[in-house]
N, C-alpha and C. Protein backbone atom coordinates (compact mmCIF):
# COMPACT_ATOMS: atom_id res chain seq x y z
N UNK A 1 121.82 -88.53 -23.50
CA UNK A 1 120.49 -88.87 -23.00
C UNK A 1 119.53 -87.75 -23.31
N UNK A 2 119.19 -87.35 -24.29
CA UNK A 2 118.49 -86.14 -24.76
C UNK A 2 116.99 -86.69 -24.59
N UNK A 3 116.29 -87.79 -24.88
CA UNK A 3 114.81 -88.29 -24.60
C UNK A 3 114.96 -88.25 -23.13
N UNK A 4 115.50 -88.29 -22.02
CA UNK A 4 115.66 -88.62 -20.80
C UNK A 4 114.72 -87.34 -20.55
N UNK A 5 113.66 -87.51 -19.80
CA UNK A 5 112.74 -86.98 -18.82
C UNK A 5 112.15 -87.08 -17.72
N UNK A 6 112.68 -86.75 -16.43
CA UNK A 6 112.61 -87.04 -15.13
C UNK A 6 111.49 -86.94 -15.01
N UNK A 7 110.88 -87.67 -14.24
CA UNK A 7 109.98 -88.24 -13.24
C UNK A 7 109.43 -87.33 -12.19
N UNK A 8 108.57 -86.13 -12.55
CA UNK A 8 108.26 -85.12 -11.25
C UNK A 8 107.35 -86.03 -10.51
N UNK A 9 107.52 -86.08 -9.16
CA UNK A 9 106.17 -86.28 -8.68
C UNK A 9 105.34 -84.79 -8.23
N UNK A 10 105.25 -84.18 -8.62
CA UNK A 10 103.90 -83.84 -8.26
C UNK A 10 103.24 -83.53 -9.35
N UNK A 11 103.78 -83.77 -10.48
CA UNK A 11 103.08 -84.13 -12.17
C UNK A 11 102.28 -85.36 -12.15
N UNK A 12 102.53 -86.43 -10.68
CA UNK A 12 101.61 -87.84 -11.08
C UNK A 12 100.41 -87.34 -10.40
N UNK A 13 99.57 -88.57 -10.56
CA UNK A 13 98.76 -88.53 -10.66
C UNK A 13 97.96 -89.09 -8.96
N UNK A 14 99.18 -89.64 -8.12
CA UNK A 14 99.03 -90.14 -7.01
C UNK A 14 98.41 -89.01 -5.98
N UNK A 15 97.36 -89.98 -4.87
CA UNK A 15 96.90 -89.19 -3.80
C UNK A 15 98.34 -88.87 -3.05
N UNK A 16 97.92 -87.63 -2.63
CA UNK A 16 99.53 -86.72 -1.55
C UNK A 16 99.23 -87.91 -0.27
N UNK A 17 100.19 -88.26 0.11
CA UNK A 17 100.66 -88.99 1.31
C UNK A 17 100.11 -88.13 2.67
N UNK A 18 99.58 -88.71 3.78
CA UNK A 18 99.10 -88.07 4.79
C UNK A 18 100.37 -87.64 5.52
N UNK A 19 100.37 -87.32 6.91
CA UNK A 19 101.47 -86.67 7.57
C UNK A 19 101.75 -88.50 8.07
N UNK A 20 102.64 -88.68 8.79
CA UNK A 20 103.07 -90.28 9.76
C UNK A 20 101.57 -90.55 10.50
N UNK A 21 101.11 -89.34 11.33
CA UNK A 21 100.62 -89.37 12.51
C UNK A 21 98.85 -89.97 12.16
N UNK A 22 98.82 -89.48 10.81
CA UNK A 22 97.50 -89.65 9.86
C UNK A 22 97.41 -91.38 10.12
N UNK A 23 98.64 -92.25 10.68
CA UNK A 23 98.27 -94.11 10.05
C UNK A 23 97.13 -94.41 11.10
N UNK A 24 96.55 -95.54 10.53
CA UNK A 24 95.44 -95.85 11.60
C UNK A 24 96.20 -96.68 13.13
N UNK A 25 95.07 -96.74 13.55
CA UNK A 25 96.04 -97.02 15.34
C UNK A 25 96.61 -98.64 14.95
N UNK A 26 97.22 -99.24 15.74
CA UNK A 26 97.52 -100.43 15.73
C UNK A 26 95.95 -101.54 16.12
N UNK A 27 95.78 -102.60 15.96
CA UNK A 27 95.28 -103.28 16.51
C UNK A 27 95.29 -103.61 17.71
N UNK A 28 94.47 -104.15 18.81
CA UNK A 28 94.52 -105.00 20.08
C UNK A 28 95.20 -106.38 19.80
N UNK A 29 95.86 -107.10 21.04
CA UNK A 29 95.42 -108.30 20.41
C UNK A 29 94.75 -109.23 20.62
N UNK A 30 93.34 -108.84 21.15
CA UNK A 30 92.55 -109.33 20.79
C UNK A 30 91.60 -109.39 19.55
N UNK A 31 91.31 -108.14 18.96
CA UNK A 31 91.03 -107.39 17.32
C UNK A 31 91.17 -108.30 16.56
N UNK A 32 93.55 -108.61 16.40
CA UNK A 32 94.34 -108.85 15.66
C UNK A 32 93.59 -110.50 15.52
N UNK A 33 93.45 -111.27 17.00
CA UNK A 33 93.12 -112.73 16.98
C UNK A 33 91.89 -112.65 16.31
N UNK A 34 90.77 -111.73 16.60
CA UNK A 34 89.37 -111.59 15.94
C UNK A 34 89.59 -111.64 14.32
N UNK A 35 90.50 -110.60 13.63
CA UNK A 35 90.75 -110.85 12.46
C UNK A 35 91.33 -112.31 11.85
N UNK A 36 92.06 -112.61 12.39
CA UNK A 36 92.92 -113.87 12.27
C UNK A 36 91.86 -115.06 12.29
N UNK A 37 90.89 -115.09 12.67
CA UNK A 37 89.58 -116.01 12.93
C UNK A 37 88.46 -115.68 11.38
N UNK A 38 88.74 -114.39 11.37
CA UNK A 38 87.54 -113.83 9.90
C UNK A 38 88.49 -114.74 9.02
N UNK A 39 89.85 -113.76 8.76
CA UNK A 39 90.64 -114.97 7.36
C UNK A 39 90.54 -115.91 7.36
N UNK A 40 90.80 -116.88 8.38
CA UNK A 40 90.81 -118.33 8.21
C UNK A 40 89.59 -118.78 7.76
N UNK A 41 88.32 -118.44 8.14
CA UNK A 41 87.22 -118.64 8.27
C UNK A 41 87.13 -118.72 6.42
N UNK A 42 86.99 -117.06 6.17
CA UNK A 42 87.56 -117.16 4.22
C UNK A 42 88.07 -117.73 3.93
N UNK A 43 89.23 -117.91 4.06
CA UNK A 43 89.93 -119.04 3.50
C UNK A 43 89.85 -120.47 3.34
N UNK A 44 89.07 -120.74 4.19
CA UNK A 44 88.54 -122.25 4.18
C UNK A 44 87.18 -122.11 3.54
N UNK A 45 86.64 -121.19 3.26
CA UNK A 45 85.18 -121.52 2.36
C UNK A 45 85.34 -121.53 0.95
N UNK A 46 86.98 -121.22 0.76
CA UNK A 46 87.06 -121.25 -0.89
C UNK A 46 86.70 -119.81 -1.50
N UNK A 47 86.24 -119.72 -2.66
CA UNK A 47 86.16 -118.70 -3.08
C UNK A 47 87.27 -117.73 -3.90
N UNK A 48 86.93 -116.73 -4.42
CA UNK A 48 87.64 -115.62 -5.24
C UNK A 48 88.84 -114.87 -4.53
N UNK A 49 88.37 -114.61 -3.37
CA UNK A 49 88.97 -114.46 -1.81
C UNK A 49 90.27 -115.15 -1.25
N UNK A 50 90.20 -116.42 -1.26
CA UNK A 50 90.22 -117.40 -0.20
C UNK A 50 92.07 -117.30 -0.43
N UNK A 51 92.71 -117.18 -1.65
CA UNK A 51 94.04 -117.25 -1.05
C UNK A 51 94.50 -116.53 -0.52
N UNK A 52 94.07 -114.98 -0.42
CA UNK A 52 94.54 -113.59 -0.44
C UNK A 52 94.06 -113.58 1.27
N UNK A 53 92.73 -114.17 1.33
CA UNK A 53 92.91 -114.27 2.87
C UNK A 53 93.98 -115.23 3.82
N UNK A 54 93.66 -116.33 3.18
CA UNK A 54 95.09 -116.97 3.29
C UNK A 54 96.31 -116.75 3.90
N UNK A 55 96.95 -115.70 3.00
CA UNK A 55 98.51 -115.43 2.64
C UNK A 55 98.21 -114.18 3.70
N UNK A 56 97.20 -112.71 4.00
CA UNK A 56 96.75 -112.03 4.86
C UNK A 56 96.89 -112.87 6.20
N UNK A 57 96.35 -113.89 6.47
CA UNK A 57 96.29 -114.75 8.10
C UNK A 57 97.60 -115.21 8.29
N UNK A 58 98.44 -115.98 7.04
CA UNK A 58 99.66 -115.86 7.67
C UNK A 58 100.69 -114.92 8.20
N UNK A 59 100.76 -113.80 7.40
CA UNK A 59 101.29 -112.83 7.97
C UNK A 59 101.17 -111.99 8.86
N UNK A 60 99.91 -111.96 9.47
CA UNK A 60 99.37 -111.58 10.70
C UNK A 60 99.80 -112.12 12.02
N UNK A 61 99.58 -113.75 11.44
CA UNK A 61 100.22 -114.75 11.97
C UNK A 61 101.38 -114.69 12.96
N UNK A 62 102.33 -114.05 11.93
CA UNK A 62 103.42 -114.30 11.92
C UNK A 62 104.06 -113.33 13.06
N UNK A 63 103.05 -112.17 13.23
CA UNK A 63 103.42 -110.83 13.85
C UNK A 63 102.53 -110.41 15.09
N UNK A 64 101.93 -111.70 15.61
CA UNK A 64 101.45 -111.70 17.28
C UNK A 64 101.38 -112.72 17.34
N UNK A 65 101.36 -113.05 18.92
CA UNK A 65 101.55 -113.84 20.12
C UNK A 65 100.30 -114.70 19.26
N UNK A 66 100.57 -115.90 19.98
CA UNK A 66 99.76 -117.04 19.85
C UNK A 66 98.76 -116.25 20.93
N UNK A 67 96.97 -117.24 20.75
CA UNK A 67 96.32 -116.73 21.98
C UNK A 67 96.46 -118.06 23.43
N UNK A 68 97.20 -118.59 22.63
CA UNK A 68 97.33 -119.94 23.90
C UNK A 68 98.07 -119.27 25.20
């Protein structure tokens, strides 16, 4: 394997990763339902958007409580 040349990362070109504590807070869930209301909303007007909000609302979906 003489062409073989490892992969440094800190030769790329990527932003340095924050510390854990750097992630943003979690949502409410009320926020989470507020968002879940914007996607759908996109998603039903069609658009450039509209699947990506879509496939975004389901998986949100998928990961809180109903508001019923």
């Amino acid at each position: 394997m003489d062409a073989y040349d490892p992969f440094e990362l800190q030769d790329s070109d990527f932003a340095p990763v924050e510390a854990p504590a750097a992630r943003l807070p979690l949502l409410t869930l009320e926020e989470a339902h507020d968002l879940l209301r914007v996607l759908a909303a996109v998603a039903q007007e069609g658009g450039p958007v509209a699947a990506e909000a879509d496939r975004l609302a389901k998986e949100i979906a998928a990961r809180v409580p109903s508001e019923n």
